[in-house]
N, C-alpha and C. Protein backbone atom coordinates (compact mmCIF):
# COMPACT_ATOMS: atom_id res chain seq x y z
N UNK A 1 100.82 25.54 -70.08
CA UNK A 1 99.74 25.91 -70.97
C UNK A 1 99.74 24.93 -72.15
N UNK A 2 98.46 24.37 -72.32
CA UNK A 2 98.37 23.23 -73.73
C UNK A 2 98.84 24.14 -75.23
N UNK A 3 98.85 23.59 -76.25
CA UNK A 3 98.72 24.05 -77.64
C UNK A 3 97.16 24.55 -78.16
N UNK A 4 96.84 23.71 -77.82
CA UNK A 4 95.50 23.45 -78.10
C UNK A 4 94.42 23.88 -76.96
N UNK A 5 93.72 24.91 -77.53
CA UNK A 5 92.99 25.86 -76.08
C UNK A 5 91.87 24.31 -76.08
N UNK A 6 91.22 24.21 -74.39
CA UNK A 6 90.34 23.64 -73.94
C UNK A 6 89.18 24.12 -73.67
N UNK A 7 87.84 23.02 -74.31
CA UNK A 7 87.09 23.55 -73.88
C UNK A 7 86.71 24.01 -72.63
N UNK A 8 86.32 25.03 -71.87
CA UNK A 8 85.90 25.14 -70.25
C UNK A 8 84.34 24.64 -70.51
N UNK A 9 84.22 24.06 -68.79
CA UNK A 9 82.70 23.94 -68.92
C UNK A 9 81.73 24.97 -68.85
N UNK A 10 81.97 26.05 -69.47
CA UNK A 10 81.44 27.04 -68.72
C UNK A 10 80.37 27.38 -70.18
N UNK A 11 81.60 27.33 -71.18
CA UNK A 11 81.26 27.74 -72.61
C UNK A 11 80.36 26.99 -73.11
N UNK A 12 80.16 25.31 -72.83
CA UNK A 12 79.85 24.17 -73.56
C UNK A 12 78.12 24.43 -73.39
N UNK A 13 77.35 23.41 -74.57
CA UNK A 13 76.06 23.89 -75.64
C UNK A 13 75.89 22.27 -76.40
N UNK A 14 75.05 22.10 -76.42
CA UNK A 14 74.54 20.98 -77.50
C UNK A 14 75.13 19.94 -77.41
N UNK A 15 75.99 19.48 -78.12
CA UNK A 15 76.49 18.07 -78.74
C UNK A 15 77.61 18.02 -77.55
N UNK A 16 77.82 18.96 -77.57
CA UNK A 16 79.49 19.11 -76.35
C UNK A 16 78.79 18.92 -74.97
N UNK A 17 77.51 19.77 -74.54
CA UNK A 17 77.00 19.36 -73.30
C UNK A 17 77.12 18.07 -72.75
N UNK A 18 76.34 17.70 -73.95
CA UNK A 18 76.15 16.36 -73.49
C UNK A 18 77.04 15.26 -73.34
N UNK A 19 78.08 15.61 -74.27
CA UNK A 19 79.48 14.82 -74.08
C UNK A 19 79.65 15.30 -72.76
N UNK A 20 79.97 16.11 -72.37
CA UNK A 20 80.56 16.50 -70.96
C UNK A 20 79.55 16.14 -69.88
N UNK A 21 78.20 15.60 -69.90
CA UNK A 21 77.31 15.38 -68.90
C UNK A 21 77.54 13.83 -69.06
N UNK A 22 78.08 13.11 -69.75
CA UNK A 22 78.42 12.07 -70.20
C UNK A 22 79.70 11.64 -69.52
N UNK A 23 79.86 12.00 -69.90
CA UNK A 23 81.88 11.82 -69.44
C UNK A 23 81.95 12.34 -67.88
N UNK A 24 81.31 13.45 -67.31
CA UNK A 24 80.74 13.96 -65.79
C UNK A 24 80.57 12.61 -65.31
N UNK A 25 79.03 12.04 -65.82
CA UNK A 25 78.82 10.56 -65.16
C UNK A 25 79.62 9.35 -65.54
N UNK A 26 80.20 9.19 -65.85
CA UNK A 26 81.02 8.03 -66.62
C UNK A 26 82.34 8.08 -65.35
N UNK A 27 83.26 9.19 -65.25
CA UNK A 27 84.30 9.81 -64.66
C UNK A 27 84.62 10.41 -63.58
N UNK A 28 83.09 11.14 -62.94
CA UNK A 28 82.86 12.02 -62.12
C UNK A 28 83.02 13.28 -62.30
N UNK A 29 84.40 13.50 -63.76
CA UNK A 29 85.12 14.98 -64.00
C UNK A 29 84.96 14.63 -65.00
N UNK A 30 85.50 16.43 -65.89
CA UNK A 30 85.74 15.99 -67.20
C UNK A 30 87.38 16.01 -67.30
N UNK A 31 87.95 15.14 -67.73
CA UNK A 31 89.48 15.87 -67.99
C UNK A 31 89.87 16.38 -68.93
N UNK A 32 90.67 17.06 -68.90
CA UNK A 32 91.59 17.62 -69.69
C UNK A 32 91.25 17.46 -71.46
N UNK A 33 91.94 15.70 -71.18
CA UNK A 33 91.66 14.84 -72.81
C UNK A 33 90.34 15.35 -73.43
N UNK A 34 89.49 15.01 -72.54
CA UNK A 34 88.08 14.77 -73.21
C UNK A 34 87.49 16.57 -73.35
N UNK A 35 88.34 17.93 -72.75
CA UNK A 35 88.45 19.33 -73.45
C UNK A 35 88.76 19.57 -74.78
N UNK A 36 90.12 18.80 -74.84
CA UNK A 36 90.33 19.15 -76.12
C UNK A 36 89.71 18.35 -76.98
N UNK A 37 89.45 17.05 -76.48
CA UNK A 37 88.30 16.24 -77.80
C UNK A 37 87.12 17.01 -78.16
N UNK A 38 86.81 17.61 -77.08
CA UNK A 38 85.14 18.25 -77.33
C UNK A 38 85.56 19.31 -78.63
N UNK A 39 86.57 19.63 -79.14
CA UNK A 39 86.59 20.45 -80.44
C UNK A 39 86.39 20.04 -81.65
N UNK A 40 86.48 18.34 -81.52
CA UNK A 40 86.17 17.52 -82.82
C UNK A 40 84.54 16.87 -82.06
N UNK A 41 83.52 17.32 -81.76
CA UNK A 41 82.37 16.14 -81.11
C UNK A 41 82.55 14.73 -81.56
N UNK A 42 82.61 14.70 -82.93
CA UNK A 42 82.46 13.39 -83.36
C UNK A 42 83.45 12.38 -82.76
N UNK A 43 84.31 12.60 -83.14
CA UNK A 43 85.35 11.84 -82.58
C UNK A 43 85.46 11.52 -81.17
N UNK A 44 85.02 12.56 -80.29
CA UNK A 44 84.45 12.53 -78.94
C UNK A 44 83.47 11.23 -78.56
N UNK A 45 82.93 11.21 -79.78
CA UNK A 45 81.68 10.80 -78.79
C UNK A 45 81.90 9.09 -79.23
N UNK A 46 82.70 8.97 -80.89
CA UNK A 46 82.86 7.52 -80.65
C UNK A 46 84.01 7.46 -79.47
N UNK A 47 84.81 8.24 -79.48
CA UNK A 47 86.51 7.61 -78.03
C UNK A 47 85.37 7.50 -76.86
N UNK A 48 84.64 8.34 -76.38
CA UNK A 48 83.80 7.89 -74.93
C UNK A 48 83.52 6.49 -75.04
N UNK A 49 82.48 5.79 -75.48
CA UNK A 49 82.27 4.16 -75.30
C UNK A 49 83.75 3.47 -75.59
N UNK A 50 84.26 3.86 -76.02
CA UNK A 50 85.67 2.87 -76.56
C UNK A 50 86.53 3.28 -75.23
N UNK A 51 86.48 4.44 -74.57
CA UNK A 51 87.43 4.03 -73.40
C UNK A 51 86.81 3.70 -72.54
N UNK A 52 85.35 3.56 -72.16
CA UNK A 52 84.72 2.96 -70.76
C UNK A 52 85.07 1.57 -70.83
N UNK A 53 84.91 1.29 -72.36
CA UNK A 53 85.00 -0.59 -72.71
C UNK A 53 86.79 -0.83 -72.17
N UNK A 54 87.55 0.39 -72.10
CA UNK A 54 88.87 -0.50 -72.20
C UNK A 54 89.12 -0.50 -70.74
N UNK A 55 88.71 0.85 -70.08
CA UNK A 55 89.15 1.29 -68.50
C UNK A 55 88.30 0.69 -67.70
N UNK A 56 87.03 0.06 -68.20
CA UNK A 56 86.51 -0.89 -67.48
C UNK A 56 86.58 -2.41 -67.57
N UNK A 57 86.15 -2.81 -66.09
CA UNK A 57 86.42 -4.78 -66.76
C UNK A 57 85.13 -5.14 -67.51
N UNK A 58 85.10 -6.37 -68.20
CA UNK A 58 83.99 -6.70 -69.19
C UNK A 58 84.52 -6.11 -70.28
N UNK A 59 83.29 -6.05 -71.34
CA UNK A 59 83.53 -5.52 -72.61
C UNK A 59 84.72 -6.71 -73.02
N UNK A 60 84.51 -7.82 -72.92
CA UNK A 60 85.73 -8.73 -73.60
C UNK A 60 87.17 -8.12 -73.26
N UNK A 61 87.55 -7.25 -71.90
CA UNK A 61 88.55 -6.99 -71.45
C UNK A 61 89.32 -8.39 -70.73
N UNK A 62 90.66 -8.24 -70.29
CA UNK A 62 91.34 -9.50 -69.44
C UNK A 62 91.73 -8.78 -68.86
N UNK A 63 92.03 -7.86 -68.51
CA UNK A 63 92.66 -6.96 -67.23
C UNK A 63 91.77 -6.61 -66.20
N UNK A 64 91.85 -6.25 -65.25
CA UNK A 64 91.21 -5.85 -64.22
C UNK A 64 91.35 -3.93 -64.29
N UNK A 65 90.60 -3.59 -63.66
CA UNK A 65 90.23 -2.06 -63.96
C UNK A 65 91.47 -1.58 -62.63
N UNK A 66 91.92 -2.69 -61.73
CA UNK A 66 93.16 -2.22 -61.16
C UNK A 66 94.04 -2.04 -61.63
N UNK A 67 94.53 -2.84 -62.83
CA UNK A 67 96.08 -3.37 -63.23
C UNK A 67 95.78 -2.05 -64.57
N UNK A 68 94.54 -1.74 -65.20
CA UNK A 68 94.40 -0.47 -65.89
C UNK A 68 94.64 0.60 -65.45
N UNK A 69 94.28 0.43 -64.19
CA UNK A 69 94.52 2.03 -63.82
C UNK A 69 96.09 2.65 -62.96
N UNK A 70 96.61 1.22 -62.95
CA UNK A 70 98.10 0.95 -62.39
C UNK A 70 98.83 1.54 -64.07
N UNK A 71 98.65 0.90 -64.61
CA UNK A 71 99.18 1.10 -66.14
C UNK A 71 98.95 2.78 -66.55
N UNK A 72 97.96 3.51 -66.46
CA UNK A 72 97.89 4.56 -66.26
C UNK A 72 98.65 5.49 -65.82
N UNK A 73 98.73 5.22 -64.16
CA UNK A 73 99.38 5.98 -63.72
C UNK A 73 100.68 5.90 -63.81
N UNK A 74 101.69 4.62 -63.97
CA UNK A 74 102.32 4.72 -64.38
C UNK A 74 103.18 5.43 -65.64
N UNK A 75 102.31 5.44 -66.80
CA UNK A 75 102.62 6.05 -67.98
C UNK A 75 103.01 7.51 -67.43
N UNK A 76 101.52 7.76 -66.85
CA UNK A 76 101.32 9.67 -66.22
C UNK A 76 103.09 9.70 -65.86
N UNK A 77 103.65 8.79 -64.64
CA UNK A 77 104.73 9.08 -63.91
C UNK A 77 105.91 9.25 -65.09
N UNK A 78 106.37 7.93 -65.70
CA UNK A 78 107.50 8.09 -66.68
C UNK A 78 107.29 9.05 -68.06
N UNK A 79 106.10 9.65 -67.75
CA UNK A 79 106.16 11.16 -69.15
C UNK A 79 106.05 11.98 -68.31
N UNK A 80 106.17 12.12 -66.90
CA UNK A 80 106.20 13.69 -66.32
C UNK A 80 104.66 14.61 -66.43
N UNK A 81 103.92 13.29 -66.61
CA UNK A 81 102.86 13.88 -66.57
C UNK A 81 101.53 14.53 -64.78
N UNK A 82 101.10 15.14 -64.90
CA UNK A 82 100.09 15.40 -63.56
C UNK A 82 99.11 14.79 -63.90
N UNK A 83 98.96 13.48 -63.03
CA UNK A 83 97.95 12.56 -62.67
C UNK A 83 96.85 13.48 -62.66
C-alpha cells in the first residue's frame, strides 16, 4: 500500500481528466507515478512533456528510447521495484 492515496480513474474530472487522457495516449496506461502526481495538476502537467522529451528519442536526446527503457528497468530491478 503507497503513503500517498492514488488517484483511481474512476474519480478523475477536469484538469486531472485530461492529464490522464493524456498520459492514456502518450503511455497507453496511466501509472501509478502519474496517480499520485494527479494530486498536484500543475506539476503534472509540466512532468508530462518533460518525460515524453526524455523517454523518447529526439527532443535533443542521445540515447535511444531502448537504452532508456533498459535503464528503467533496471533501476525498477535493483530497488525491488514491480515493473
Amino acid at each position: 500500500m503507497s503513503r500517498i492515496k492514488m488517484i483511481d480513474g474512476d474519480e478523475v474530472k477536469g484538469e486531472v481528466k485530461l492529464l490522464f487522457d493524456g498520459v492514456t495516449a502518450m503511455l497507453g496506461r496511466v501509472p501509478n507515478s502519474y496517480r499520485v502526481l494527479a494530486r498536484v495538476p500543475l506539476v503534472s502537467k509540466l512532468l508530462l512533456p518533460f518525460n515524453a522529451s526524455m523517454q523518447r528519442e529526439g527532443a535533443g536526446s542521445l540515447l535511444t528510447s531502448k537504452i532508456k527503457e533498459m535503464v528503467i528497468i533496471k533501476t525498477s530491478h535493483i530497488n525491488a521495484c514491480n515493473y
